[in-house]
PDB file of N, CA and C in Angstrom:
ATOM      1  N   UNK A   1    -156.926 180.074 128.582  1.00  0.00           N
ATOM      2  CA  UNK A   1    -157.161 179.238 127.440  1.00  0.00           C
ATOM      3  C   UNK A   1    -156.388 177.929 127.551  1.00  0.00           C
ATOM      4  N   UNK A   2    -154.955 177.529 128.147  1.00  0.00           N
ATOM      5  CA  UNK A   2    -154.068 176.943 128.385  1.00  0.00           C
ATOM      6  C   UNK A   2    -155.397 175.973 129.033  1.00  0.00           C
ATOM      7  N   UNK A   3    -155.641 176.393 130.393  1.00  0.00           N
ATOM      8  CA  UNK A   3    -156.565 175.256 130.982  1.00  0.00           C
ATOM      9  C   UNK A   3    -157.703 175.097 130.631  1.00  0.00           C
ATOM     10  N   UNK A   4    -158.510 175.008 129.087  1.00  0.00           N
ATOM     11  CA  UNK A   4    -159.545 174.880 128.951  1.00  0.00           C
ATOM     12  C   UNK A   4    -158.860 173.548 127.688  1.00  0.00           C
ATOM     13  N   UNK A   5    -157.738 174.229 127.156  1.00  0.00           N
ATOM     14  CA  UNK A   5    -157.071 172.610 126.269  1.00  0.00           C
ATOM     15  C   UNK A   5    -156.535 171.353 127.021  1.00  0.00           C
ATOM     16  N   UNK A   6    -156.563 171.830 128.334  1.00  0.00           N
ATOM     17  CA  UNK A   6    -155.912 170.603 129.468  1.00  0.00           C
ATOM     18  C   UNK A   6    -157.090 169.814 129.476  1.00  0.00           C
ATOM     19  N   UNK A   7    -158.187 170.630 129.719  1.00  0.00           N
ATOM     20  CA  UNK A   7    -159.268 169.889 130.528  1.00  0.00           C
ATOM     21  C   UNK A   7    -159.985 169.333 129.383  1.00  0.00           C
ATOM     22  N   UNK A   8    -160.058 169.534 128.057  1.00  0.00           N
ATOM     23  CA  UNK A   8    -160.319 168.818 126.692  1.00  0.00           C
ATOM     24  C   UNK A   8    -159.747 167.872 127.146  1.00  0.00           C
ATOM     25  N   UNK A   9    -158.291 168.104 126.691  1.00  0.00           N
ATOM     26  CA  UNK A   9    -157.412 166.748 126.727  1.00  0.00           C
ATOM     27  C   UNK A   9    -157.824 165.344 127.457  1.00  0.00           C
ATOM     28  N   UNK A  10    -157.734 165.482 128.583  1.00  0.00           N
ATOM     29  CA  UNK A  10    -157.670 164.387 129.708  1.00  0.00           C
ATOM     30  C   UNK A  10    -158.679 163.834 129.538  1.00  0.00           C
ATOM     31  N   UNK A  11    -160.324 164.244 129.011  1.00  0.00           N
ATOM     32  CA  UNK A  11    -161.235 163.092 128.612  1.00  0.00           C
ATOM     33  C   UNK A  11    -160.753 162.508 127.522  1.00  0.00           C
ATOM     34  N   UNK A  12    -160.410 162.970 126.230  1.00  0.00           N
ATOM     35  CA  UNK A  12    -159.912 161.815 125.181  1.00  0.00           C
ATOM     36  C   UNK A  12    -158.786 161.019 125.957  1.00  0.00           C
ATOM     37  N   UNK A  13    -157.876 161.349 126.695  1.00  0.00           N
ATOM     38  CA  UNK A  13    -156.824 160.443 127.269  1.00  0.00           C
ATOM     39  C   UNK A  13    -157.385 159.034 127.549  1.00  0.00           C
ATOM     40  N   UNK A  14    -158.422 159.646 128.843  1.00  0.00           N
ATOM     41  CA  UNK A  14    -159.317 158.761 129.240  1.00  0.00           C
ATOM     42  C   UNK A  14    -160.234 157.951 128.384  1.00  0.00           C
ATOM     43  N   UNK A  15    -160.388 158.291 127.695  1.00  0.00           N
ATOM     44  CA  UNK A  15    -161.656 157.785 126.607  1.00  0.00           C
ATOM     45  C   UNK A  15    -160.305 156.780 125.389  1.00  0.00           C
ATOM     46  N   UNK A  16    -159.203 157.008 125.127  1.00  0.00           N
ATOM     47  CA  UNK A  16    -158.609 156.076 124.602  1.00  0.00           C
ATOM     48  C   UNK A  16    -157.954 155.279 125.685  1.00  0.00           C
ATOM     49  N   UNK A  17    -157.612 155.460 126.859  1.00  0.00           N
ATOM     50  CA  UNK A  17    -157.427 154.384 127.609  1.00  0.00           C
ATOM     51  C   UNK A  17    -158.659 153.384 127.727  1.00  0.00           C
ATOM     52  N   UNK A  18    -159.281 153.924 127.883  1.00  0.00           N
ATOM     53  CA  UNK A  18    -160.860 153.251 128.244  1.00  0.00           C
ATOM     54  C   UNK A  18    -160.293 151.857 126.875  1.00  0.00           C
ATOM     55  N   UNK A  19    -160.761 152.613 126.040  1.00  0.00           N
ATOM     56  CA  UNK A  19    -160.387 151.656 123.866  1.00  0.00           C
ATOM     57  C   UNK A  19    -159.088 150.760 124.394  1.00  0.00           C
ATOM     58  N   UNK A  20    -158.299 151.353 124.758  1.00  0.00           N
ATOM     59  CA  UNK A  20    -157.547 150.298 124.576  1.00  0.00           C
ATOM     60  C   UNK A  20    -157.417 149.297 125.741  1.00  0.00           C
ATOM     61  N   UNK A  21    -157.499 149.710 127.118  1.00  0.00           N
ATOM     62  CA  UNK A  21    -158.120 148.818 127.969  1.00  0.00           C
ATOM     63  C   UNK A  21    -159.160 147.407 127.817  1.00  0.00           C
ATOM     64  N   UNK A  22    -159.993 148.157 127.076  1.00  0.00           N
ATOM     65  CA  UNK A  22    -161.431 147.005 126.378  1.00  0.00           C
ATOM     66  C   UNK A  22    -160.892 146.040 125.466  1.00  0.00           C
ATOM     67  N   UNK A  23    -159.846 146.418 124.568  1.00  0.00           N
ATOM     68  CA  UNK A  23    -159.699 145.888 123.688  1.00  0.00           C
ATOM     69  C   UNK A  23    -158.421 144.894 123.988  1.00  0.00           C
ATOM     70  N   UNK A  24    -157.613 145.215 125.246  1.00  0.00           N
ATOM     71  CA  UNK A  24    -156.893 144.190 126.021  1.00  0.00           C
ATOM     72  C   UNK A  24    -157.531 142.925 126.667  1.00  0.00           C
ATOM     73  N   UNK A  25    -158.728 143.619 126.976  1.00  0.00           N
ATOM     74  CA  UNK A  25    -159.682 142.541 127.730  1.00  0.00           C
ATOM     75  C   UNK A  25    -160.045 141.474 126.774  1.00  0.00           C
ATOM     76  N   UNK A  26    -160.839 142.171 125.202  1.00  0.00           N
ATOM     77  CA  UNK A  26    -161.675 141.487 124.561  1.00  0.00           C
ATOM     78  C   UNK A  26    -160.095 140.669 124.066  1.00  0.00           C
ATOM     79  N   UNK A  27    -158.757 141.138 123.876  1.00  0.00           N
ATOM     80  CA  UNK A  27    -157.915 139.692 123.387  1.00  0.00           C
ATOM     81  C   UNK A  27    -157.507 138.853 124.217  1.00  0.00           C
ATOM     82  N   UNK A  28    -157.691 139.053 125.701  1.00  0.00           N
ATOM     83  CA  UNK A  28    -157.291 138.230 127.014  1.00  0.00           C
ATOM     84  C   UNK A  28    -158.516 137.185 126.824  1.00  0.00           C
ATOM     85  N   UNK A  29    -159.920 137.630 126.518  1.00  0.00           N
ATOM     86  CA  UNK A  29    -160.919 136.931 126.625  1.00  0.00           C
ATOM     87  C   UNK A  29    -160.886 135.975 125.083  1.00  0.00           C
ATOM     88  N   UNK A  30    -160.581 136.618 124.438  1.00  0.00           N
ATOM     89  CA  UNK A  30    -160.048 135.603 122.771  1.00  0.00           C
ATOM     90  C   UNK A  30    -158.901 134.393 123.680  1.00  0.00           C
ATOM     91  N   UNK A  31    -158.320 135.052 123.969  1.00  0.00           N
ATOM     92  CA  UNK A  31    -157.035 134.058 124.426  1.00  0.00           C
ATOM     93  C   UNK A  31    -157.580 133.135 125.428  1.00  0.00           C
ATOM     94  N   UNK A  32    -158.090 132.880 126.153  1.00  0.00           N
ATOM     95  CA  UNK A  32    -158.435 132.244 127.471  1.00  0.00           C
ATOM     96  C   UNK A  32    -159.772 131.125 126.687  1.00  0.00           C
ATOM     97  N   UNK A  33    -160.470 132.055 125.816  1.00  0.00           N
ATOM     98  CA  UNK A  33    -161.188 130.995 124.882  1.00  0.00           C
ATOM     99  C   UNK A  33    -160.760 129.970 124.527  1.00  0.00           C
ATOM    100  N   UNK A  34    -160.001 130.274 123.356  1.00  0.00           N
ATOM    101  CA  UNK A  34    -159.156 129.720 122.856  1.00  0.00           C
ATOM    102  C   UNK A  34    -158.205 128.660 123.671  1.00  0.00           C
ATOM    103  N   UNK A  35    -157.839 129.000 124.839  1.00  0.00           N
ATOM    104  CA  UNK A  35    -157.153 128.030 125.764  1.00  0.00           C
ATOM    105  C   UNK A  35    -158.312 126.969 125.735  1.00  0.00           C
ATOM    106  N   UNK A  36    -159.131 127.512 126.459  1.00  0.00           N
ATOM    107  CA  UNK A  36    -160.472 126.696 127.032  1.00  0.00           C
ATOM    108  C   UNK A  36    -160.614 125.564 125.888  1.00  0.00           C
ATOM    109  N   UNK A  37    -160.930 125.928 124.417  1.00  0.00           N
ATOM    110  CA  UNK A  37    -161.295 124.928 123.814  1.00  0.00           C
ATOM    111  C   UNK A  37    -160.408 124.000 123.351  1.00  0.00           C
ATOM    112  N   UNK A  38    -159.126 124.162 123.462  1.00  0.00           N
ATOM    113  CA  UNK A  38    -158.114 123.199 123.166  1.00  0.00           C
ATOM    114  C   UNK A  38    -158.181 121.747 124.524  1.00  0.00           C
ATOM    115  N   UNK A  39    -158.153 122.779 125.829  1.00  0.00           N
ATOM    116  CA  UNK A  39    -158.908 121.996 126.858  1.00  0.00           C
ATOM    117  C   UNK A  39    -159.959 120.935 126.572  1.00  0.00           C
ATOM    118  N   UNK A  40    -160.826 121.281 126.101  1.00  0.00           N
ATOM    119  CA  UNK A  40    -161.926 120.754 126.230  1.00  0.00           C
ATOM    120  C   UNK A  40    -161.505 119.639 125.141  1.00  0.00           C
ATOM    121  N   UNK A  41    -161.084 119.861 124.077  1.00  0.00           N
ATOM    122  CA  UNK A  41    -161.101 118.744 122.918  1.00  0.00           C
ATOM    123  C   UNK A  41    -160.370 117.990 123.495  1.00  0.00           C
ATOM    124  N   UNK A  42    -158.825 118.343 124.064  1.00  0.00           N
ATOM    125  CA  UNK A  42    -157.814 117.260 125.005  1.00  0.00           C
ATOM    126  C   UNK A  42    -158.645 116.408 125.968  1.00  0.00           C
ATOM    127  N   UNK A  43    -159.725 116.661 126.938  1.00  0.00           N
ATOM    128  CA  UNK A  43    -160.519 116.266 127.576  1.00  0.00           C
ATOM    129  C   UNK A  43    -161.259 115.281 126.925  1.00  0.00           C
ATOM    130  N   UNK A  44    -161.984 115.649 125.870  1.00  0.00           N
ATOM    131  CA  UNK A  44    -163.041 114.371 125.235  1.00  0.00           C
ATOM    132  C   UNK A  44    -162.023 113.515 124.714  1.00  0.00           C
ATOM    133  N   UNK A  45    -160.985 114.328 124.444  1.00  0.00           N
ATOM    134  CA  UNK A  45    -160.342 112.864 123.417  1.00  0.00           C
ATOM    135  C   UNK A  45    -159.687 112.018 124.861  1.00  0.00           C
ATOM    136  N   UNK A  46    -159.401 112.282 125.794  1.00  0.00           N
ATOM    137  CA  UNK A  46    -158.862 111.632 127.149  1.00  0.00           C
ATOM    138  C   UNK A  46    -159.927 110.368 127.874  1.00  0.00           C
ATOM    139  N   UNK A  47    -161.200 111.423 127.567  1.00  0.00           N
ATOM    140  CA  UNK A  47    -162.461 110.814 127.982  1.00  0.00           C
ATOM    141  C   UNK A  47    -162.904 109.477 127.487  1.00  0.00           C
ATOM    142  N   UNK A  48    -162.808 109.451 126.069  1.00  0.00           N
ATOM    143  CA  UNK A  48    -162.612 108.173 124.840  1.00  0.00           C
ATOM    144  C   UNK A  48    -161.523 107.414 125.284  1.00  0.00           C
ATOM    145  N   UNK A  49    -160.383 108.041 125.487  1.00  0.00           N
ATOM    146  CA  UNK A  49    -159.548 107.251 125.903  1.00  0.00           C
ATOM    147  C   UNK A  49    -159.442 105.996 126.978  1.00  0.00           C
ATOM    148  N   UNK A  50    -159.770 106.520 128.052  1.00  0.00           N
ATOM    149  CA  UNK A  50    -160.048 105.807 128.886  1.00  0.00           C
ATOM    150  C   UNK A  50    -161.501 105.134 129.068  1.00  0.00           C
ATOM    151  N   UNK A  51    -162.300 105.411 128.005  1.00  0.00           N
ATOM    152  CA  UNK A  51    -163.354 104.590 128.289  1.00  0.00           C
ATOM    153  C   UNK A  51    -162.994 103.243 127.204  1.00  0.00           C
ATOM    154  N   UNK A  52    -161.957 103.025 126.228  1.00  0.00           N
ATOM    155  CA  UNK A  52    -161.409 102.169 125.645  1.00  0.00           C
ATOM    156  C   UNK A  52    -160.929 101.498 126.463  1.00  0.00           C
ATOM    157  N   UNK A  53    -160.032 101.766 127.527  1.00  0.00           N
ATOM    158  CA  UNK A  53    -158.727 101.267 128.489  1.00  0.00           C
ATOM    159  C   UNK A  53    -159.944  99.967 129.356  1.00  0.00           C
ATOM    160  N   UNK A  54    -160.432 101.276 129.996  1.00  0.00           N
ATOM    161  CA  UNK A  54    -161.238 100.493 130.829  1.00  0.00           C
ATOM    162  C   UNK A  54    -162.829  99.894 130.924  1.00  0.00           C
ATOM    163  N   UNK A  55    -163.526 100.297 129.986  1.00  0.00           N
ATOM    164  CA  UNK A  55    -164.636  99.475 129.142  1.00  0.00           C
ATOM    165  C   UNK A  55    -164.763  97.994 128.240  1.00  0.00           C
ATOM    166  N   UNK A  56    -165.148  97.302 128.830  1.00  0.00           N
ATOM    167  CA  UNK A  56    -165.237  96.139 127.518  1.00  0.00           C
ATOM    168  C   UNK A  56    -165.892  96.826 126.738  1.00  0.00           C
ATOM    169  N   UNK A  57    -165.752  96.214 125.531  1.00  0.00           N
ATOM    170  CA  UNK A  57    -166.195  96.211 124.212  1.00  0.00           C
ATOM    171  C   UNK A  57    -167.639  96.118 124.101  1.00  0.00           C
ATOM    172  N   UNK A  58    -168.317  95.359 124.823  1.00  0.00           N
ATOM    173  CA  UNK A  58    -169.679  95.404 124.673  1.00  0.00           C
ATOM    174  C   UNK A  58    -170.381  96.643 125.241  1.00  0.00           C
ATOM    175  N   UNK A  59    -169.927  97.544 126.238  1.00  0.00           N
ATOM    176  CA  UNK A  59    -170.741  98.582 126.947  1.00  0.00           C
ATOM    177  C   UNK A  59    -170.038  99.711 126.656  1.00  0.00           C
ATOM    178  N   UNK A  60    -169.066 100.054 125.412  1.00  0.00           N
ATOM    179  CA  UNK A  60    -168.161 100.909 124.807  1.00  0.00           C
ATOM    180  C   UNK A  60    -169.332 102.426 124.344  1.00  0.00           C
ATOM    181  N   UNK A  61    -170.327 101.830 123.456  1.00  0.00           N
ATOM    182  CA  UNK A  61    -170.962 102.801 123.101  1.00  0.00           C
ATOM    183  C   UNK A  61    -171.602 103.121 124.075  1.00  0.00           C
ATOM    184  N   UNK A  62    -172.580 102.082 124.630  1.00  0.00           N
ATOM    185  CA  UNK A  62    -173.171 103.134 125.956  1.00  0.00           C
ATOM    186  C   UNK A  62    -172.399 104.072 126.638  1.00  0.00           C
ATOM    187  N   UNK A  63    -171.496 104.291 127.291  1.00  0.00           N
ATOM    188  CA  UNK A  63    -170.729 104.609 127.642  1.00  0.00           C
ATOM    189  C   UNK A  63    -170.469 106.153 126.971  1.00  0.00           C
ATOM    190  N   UNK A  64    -170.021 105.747 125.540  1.00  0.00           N
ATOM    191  CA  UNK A  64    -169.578 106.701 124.815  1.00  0.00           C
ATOM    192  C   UNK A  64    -170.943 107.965 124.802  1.00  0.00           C
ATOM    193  N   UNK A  65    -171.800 107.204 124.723  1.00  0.00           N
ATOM    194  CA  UNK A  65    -173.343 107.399 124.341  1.00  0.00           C
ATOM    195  C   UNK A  65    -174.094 108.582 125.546  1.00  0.00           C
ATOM    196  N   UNK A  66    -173.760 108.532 126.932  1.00  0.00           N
ATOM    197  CA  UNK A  66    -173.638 108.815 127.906  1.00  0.00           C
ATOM    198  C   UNK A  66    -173.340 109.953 128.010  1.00  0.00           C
ATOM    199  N   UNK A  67    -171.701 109.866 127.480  1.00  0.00           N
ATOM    200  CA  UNK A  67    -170.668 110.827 128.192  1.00  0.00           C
ATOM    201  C   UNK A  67    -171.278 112.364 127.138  1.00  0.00           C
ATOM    202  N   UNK A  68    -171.304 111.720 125.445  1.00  0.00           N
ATOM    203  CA  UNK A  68    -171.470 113.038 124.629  1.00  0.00           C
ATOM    204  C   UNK A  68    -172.888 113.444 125.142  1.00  0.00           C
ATOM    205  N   UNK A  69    -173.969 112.738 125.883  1.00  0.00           N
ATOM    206  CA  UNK A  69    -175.066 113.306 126.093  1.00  0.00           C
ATOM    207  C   UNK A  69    -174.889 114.101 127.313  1.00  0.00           C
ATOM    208  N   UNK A  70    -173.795 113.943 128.090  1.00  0.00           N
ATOM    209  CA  UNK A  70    -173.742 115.361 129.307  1.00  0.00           C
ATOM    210  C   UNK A  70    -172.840 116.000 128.465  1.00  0.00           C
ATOM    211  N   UNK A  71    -171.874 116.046 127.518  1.00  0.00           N
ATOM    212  CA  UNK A  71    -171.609 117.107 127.065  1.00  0.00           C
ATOM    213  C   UNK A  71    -172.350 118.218 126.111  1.00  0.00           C
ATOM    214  N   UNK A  72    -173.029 117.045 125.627  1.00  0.00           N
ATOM    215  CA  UNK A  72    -174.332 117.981 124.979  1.00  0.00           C
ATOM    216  C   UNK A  72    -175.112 118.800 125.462  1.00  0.00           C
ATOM    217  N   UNK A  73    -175.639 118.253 126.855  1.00  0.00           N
ATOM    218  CA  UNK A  73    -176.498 119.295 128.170  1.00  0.00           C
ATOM    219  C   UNK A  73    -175.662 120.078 128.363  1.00  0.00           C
ATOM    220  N   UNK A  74    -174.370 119.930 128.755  1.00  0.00           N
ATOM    221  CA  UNK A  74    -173.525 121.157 129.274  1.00  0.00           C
ATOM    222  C   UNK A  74    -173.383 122.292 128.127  1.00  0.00           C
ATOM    223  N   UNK A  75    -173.135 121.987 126.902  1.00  0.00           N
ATOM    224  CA  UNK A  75    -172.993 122.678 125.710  1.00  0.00           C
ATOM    225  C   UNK A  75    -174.315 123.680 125.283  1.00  0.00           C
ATOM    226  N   UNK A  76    -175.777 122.868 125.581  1.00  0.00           N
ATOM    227  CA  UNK A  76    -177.177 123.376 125.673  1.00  0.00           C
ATOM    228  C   UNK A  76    -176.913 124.538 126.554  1.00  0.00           C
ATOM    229  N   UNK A  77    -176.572 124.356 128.020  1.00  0.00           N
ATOM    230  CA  UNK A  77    -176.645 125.331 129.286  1.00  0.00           C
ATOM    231  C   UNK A  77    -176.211 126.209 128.685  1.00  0.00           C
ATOM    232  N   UNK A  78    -174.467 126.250 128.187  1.00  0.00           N
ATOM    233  CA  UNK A  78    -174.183 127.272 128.323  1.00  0.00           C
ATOM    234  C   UNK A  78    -174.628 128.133 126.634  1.00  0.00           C
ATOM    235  N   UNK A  79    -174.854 127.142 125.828  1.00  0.00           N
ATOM    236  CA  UNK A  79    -175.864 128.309 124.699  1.00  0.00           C
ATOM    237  C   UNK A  79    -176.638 128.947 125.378  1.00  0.00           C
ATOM    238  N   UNK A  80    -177.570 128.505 126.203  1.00  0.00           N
ATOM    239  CA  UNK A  80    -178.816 129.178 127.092  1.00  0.00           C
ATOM    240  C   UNK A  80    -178.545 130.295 127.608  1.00  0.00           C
ATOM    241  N   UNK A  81    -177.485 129.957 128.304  1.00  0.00           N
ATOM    242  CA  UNK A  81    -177.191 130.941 129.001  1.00  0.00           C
ATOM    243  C   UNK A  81    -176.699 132.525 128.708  1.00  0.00           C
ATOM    244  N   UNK A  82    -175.463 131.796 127.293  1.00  0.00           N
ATOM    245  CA  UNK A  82    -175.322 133.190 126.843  1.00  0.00           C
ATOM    246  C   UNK A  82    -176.324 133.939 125.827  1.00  0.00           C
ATOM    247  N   UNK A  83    -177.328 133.422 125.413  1.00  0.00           N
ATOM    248  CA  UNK A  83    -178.104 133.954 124.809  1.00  0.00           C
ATOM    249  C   UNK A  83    -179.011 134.611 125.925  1.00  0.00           C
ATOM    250  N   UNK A  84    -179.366 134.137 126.920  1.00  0.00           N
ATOM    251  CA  UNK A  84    -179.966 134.880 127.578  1.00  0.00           C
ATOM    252  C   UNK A  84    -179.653 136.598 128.006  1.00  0.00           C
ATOM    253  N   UNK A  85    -177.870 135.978 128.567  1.00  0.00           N
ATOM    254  CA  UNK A  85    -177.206 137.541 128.416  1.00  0.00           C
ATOM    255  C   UNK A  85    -177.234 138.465 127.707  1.00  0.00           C
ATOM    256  N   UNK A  86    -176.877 137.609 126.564  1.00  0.00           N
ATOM    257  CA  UNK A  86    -177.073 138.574 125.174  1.00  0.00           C
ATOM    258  C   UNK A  86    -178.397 139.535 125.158  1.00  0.00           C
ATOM    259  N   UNK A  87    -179.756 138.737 124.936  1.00  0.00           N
ATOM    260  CA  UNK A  87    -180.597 139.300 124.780  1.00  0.00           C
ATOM    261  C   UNK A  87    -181.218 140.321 126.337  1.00  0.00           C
ATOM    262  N   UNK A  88    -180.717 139.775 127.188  1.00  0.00           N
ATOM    263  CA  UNK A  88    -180.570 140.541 129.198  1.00  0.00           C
ATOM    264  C   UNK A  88    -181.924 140.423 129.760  1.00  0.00           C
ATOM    265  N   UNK A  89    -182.499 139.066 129.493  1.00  0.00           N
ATOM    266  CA  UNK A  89    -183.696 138.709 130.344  1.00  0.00           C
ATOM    267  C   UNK A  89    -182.518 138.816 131.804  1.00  0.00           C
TER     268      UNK A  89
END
Protein backbone atom coordinates (compact mmCIF):
# COMPACT_ATOMS: atom_id res chain seq x y z
CA UNK A 1 0.00 0.00 0.00
CA UNK A 2 3.12 2.24 1.00
CA UNK A 3 4.04 2.05 -2.86
CA UNK A 4 0.81 2.65 -4.39
CA UNK A 5 0.77 6.33 -2.16
CA UNK A 6 4.40 6.92 -3.60
CA UNK A 7 3.40 6.38 -7.01
CA UNK A 8 0.10 8.78 -6.48
CA UNK A 9 2.35 11.18 -5.10
CA UNK A 10 5.06 11.88 -7.69
CA UNK A 11 2.42 12.75 -10.49
CA UNK A 12 0.89 15.65 -8.40
CA UNK A 13 4.65 16.58 -7.55
CA UNK A 14 5.10 16.66 -11.11
CA UNK A 15 1.93 18.19 -12.11
CA UNK A 16 2.61 21.19 -9.52
CA UNK A 17 6.03 21.60 -10.72
CA UNK A 18 4.76 21.60 -14.16
CA UNK A 19 2.07 25.01 -12.42
CA UNK A 20 4.63 26.48 -11.11
CA UNK A 21 7.26 26.16 -13.76
CA UNK A 22 4.52 27.76 -16.35
CA UNK A 23 3.75 30.27 -14.22
CA UNK A 24 7.62 31.32 -13.84
CA UNK A 25 7.68 31.43 -17.50
CA UNK A 26 4.32 33.33 -18.01
CA UNK A 27 6.09 36.19 -15.29
CA UNK A 28 9.60 36.01 -17.11
CA UNK A 29 7.47 36.56 -20.30
CA UNK A 30 5.35 39.60 -18.38
CA UNK A 31 8.78 40.85 -17.45
CA UNK A 32 10.73 40.81 -20.73
CA UNK A 33 7.42 42.46 -22.19
CA UNK A 34 7.38 44.89 -20.19
CA UNK A 35 11.21 45.51 -20.70
CA UNK A 36 10.54 45.43 -24.44
CA UNK A 37 8.01 48.21 -24.32
CA UNK A 38 9.82 50.67 -22.26
CA UNK A 39 12.48 49.94 -25.11
CA UNK A 40 10.51 50.67 -27.69
CA UNK A 41 8.95 54.05 -26.34
CA UNK A 42 12.86 55.12 -25.38
CA UNK A 43 13.47 54.30 -29.11
CA UNK A 44 10.64 56.45 -30.77
CA UNK A 45 11.21 59.13 -28.45
CA UNK A 46 15.26 58.88 -29.56
CA UNK A 47 13.96 58.48 -33.09
CA UNK A 48 12.11 62.14 -32.85
CA UNK A 49 14.96 63.11 -31.35
CA UNK A 50 17.31 62.96 -33.74
CA UNK A 51 15.19 63.60 -36.55
CA UNK A 52 14.90 67.28 -34.81
CA UNK A 53 18.89 67.38 -34.43
CA UNK A 54 19.39 66.51 -37.80
CA UNK A 55 16.33 67.43 -40.09
CA UNK A 56 15.54 70.94 -41.20
CA UNK A 57 12.42 72.12 -40.37
CA UNK A 58 10.90 71.90 -43.63
CA UNK A 59 11.25 67.90 -44.19
CA UNK A 60 10.56 67.34 -40.20
CA UNK A 61 7.13 65.86 -40.79
CA UNK A 62 7.94 63.85 -43.70
CA UNK A 63 10.32 62.33 -41.97
CA UNK A 64 8.32 61.98 -38.88
CA UNK A 65 5.55 60.80 -41.29
CA UNK A 66 7.77 57.93 -42.60
CA UNK A 67 9.26 56.67 -39.57
CA UNK A 68 5.51 56.13 -37.60
CA UNK A 69 4.44 54.50 -40.97
CA UNK A 70 7.19 51.57 -40.58
CA UNK A 71 6.30 51.48 -37.14
CA UNK A 72 2.88 51.06 -37.92
CA UNK A 73 3.72 48.06 -40.55
CA UNK A 74 5.88 46.57 -37.97
CA UNK A 75 3.09 46.91 -35.25
CA UNK A 76 0.41 45.45 -38.19
CA UNK A 77 3.02 42.26 -38.65
CA UNK A 78 3.27 41.50 -35.47
CA UNK A 79 -0.77 41.83 -34.65
CA UNK A 80 -0.89 39.41 -37.70
CA UNK A 81 1.11 37.37 -36.59
CA UNK A 82 0.01 36.74 -33.18
CA UNK A 83 -3.39 36.38 -34.07
CA UNK A 84 -2.59 33.97 -36.43
CA UNK A 85 -0.96 31.85 -33.55
CA UNK A 86 -3.62 32.40 -31.50
CA UNK A 87 -6.19 31.20 -33.76
CA UNK A 88 -3.08 28.19 -35.28
CA UNK A 89 -3.61 28.63 -39.02
Amino acid sequence: MSEANTDTEIPEESTTDFELRTNLYRAALALFVLLAVVAVIQLYASVNATINTFITHEYRPLFRAAFNLVVLLVAGLGISWSVRELVGE
